[in-house]
C-alpha atoms as a PDB file:
ATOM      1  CA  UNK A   1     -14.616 -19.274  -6.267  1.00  0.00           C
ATOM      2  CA  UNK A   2     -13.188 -22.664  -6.825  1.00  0.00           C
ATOM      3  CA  UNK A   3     -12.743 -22.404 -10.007  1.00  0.00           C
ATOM      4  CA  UNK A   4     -10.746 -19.477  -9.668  1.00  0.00           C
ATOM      5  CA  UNK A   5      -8.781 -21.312  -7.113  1.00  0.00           C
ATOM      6  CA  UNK A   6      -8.085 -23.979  -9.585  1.00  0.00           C
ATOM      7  CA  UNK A   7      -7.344 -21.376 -12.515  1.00  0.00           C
ATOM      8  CA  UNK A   8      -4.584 -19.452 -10.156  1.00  0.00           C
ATOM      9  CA  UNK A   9      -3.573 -22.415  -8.683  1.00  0.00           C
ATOM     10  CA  UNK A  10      -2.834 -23.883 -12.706  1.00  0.00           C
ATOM     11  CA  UNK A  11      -1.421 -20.847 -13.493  1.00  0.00           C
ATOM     12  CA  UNK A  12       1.147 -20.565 -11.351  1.00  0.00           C
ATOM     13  CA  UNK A  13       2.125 -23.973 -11.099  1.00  0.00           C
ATOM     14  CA  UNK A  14       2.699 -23.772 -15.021  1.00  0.00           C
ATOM     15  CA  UNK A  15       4.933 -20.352 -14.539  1.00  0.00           C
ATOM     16  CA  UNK A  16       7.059 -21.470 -12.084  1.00  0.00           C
ATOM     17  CA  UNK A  17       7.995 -25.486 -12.718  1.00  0.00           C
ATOM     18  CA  UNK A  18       7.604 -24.274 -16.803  1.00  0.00           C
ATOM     19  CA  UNK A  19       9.915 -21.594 -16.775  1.00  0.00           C
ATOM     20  CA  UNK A  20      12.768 -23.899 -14.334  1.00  0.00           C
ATOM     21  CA  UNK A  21      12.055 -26.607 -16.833  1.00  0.00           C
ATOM     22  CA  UNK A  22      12.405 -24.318 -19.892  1.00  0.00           C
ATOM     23  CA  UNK A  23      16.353 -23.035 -18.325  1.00  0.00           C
ATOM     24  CA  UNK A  24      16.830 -26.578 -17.319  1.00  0.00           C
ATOM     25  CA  UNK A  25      16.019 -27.369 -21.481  1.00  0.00           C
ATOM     26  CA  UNK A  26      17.805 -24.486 -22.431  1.00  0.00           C
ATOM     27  CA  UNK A  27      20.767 -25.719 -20.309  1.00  0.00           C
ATOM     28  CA  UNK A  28      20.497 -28.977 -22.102  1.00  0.00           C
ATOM     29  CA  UNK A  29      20.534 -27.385 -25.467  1.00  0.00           C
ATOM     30  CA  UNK A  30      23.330 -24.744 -24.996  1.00  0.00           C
ATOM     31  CA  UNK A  31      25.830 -27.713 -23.968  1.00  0.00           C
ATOM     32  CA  UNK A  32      24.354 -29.501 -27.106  1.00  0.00           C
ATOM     33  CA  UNK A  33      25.291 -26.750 -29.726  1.00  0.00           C
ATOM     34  CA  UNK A  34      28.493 -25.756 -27.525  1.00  0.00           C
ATOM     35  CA  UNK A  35      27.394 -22.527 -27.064  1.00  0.00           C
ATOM     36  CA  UNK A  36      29.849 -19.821 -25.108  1.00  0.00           C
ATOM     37  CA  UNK A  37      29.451 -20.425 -21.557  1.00  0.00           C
ATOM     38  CA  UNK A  38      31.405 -17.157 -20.863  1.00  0.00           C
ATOM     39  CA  UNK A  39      28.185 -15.297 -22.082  1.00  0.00           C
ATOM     40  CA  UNK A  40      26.360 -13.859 -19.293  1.00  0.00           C
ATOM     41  CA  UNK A  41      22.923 -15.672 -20.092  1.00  0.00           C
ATOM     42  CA  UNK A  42      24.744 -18.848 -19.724  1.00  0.00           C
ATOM     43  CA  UNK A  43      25.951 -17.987 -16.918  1.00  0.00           C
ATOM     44  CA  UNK A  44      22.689 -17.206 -15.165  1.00  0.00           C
ATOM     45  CA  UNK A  45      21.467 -20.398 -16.658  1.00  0.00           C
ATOM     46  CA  UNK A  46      24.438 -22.262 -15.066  1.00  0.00           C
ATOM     47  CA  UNK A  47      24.387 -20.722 -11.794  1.00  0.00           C
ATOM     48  CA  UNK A  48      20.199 -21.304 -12.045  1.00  0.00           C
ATOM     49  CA  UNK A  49      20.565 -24.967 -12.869  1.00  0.00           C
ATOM     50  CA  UNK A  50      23.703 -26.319 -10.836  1.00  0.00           C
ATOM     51  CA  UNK A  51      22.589 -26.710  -7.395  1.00  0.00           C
ATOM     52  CA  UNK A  52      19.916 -29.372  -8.708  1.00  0.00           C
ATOM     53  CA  UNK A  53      21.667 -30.567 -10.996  1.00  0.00           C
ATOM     54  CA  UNK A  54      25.032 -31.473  -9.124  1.00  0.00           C
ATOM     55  CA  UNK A  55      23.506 -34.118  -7.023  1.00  0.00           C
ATOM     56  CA  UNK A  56      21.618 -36.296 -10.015  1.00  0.00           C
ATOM     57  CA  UNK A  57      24.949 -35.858 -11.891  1.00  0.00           C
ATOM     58  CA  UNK A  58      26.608 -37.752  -9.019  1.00  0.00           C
ATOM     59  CA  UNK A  59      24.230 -40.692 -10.049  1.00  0.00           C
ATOM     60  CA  UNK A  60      23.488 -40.409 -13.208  1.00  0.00           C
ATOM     61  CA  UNK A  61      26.452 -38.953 -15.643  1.00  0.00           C
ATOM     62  CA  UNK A  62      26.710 -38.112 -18.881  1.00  0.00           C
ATOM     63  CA  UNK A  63      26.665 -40.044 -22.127  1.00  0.00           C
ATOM     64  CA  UNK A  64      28.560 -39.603 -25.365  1.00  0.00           C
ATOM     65  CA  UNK A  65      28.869 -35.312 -24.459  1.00  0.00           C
ATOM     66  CA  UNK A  66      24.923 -35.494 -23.753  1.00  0.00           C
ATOM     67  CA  UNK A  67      24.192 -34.522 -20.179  1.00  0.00           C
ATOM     68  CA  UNK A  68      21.566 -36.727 -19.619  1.00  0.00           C
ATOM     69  CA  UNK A  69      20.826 -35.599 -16.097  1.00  0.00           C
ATOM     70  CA  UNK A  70      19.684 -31.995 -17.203  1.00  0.00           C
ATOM     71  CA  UNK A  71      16.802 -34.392 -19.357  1.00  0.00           C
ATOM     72  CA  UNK A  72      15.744 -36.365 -16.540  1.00  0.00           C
ATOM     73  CA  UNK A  73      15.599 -33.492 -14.455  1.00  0.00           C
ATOM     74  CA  UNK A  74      13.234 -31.198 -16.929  1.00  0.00           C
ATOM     75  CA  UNK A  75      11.559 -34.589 -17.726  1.00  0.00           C
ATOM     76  CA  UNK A  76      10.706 -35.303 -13.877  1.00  0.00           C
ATOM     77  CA  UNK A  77       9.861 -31.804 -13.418  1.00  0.00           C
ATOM     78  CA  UNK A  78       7.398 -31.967 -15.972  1.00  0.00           C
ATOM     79  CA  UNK A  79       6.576 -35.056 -14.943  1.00  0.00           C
ATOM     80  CA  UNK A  80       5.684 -33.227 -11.500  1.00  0.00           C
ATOM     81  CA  UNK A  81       3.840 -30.343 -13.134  1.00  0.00           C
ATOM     82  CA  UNK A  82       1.678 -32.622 -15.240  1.00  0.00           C
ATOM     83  CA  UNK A  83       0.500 -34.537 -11.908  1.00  0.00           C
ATOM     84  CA  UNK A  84       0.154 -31.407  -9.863  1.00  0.00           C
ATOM     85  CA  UNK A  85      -1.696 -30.315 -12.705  1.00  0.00           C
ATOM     86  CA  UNK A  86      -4.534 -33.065 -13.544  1.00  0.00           C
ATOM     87  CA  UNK A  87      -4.586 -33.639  -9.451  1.00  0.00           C
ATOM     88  CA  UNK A  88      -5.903 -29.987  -9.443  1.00  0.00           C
ATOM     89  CA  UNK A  89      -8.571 -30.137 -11.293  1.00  0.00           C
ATOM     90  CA  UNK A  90      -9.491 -33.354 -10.007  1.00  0.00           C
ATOM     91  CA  UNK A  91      -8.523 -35.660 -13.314  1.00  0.00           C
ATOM     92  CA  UNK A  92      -7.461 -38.799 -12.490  1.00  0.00           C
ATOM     93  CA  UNK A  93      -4.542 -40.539 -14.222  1.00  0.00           C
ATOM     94  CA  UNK A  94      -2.649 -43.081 -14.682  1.00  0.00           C
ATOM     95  CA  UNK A  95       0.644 -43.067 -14.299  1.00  0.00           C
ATOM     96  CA  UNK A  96       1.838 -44.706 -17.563  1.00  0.00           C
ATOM     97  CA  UNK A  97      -0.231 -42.106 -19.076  1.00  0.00           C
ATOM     98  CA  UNK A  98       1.545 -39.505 -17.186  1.00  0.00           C
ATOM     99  CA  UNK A  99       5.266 -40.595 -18.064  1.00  0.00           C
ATOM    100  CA  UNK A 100       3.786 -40.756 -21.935  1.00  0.00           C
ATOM    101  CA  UNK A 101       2.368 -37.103 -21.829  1.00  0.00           C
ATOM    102  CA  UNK A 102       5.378 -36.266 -19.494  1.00  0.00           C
ATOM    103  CA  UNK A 103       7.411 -37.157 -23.026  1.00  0.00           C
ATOM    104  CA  UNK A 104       5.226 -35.334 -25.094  1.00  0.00           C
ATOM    105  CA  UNK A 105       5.468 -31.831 -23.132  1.00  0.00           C
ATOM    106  CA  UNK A 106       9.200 -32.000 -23.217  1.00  0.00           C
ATOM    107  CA  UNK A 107       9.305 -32.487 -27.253  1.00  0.00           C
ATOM    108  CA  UNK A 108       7.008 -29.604 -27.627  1.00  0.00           C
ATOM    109  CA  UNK A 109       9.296 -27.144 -25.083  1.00  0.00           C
ATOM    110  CA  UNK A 110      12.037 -28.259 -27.182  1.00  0.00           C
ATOM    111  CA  UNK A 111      10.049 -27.436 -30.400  1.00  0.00           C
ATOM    112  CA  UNK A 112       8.748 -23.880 -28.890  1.00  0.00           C
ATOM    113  CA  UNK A 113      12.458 -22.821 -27.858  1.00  0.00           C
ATOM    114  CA  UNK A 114      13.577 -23.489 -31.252  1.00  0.00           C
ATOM    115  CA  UNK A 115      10.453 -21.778 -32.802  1.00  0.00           C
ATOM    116  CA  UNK A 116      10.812 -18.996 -30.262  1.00  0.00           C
ATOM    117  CA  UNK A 117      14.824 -18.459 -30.523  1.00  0.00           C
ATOM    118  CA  UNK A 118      14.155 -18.269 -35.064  1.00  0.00           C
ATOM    119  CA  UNK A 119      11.100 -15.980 -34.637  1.00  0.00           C
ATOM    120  CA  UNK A 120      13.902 -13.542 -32.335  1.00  0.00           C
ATOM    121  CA  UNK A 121      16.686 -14.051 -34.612  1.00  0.00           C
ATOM    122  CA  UNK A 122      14.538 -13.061 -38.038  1.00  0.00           C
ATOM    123  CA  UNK A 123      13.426 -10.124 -36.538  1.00  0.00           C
ATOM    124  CA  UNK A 124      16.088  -8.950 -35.008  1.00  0.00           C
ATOM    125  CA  UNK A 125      17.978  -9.014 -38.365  1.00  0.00           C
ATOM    126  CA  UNK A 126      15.067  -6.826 -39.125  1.00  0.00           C
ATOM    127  CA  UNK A 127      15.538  -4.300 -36.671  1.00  0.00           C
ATOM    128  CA  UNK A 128      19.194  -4.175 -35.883  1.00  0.00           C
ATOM    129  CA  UNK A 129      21.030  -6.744 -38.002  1.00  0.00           C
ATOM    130  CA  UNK A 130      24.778  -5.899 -37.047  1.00  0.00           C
ATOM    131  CA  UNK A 131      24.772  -5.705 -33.559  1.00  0.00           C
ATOM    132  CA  UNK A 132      26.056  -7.744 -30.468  1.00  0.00           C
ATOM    133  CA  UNK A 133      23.769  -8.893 -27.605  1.00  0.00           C
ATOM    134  CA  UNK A 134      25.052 -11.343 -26.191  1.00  0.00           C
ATOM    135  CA  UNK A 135      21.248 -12.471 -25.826  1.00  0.00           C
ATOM    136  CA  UNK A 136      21.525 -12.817 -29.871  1.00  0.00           C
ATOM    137  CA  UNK A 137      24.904 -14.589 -29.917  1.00  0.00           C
ATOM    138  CA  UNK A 138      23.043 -17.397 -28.035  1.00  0.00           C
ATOM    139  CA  UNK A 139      20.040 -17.522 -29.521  1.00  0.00           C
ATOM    140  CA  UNK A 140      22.198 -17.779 -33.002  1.00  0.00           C
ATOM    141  CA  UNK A 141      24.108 -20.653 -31.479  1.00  0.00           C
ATOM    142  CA  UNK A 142      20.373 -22.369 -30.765  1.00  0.00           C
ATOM    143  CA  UNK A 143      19.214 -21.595 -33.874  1.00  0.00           C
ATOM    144  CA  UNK A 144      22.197 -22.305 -36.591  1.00  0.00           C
ATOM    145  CA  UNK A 145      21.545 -26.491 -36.303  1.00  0.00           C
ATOM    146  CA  UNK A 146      18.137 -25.759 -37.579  1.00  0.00           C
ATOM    147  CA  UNK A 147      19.214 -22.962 -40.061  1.00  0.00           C
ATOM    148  CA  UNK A 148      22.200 -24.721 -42.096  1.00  0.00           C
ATOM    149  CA  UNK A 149      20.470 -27.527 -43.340  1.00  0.00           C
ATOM    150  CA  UNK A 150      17.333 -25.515 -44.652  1.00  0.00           C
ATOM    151  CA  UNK A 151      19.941 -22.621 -45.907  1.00  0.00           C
ATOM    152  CA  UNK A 152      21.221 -25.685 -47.708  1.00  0.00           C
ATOM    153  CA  UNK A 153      17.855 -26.654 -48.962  1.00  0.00           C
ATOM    154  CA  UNK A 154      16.586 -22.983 -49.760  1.00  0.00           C
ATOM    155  CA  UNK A 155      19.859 -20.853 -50.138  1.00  0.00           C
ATOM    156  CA  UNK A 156      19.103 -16.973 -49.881  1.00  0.00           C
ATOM    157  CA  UNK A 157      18.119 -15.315 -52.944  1.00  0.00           C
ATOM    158  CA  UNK A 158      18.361 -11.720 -54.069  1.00  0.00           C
ATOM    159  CA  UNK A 159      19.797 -11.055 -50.214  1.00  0.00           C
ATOM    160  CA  UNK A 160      16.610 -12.332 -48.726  1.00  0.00           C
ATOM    161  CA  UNK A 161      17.263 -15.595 -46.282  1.00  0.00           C
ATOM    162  CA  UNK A 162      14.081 -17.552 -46.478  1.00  0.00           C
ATOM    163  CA  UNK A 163      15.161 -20.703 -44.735  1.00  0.00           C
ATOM    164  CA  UNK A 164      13.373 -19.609 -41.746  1.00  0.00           C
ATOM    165  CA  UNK A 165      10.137 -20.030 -43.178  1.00  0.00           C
ATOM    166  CA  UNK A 166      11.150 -23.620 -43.949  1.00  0.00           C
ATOM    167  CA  UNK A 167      12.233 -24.121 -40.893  1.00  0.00           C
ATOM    168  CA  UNK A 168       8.868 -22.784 -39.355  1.00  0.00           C
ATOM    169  CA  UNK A 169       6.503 -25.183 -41.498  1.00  0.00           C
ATOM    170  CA  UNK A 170       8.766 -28.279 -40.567  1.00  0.00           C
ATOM    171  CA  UNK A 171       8.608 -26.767 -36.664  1.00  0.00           C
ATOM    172  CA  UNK A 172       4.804 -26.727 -36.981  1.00  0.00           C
ATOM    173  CA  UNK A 173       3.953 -29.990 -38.649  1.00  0.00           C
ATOM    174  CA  UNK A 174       5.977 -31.124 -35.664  1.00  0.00           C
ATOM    175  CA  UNK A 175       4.154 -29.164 -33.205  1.00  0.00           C
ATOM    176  CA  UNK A 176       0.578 -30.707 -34.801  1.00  0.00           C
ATOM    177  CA  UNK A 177       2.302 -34.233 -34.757  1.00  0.00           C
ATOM    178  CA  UNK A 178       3.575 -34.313 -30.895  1.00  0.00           C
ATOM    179  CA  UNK A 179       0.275 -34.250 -29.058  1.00  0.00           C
ATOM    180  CA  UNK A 180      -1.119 -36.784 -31.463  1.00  0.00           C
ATOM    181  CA  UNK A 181       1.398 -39.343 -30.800  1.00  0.00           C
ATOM    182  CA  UNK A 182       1.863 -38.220 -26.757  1.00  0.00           C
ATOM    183  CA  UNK A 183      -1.946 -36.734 -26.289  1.00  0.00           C
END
């Protein structure tokens, strides 16, 4: 029974402090790539994120067009689901270790989003290829820093983009590296 306790417990801790961190990324990333925050998703993602973020931006404010408090936010978040996480199952840590791994989990959202917004944009130009969402127009706008420098490296051919799969391996080998260097 406790280890079902610990399981649910882990599972829903992870669900809801990963999901605020992954709008509080996504946030971060939309302002990055100037994506259209007339778009309803960006809107939700606004309306989501401001009443946290309002107060740290009073402290800490922006640098150079980054908005460095929607980082510090996901990072302390994760920072706070990492803790909840090993105190849970009883693993204790220290907290130098914590802030490290803390880093670590934040690359690898970053690297999933991007993975995850590709993977959605190749097969939606699949299914429907000429069609607005405006679910698609933002997950272009996440996606086209990646895609123009490997369309560059591997232009389409015979009508058939396959820049994504370059973009995959170099996603993956990252993916593989992060935990080594953050583990």
């Amino acid at each position: 029974m406790d280890n079902f306790l610990v399981n649910a417990g882990s599972y829903l801790i992870s669900t809801f402090i990963g999901l605020y961190i992954i709008i509080v990324l996504l946030r971060f990333i939309l302002q990055i790539v100037r994506a259209d925050f007339y778009n309803p998703l960006s809107q939700f993602i606004v309306k989501a994120t401001t009443p946290v973020l309002k107060p740290i931006r009073k402290v800490i404010p922006g640098l150079f067009g980054i908005d460095i408090a929607s980082l510090l936010l996901a990072y302390g978040l994760q920072y706070v689901e990492n803790l909840l996480l090993f105190a849970l199952r009883g693993i204790p840590v220290e907290p130098i270790f914590l802030l490290w791994h803390s880093i670590g989990s934040i690359l690898t959202l970053f690297l999933y989003i991007y993975f995850f917004a590709i993977l959605v944009q190749v097969i939606i130009s699949w299914v429907s290829p000429n069609t607005y969402n405006p679910a698609i127009a933002l997950i272009h706008h996440i996606s086209e820093p990646l895609m123009r420098p490997a369309r560059k490296l591997l232009p389409p051919f015979s009508g058939l983009d396959l820049s994504p799969i370059l973009v995959f391996v170099v996603l993956n080998i990252l993916m593989m590296f992060v935990p080594v260097l953050f583990g």
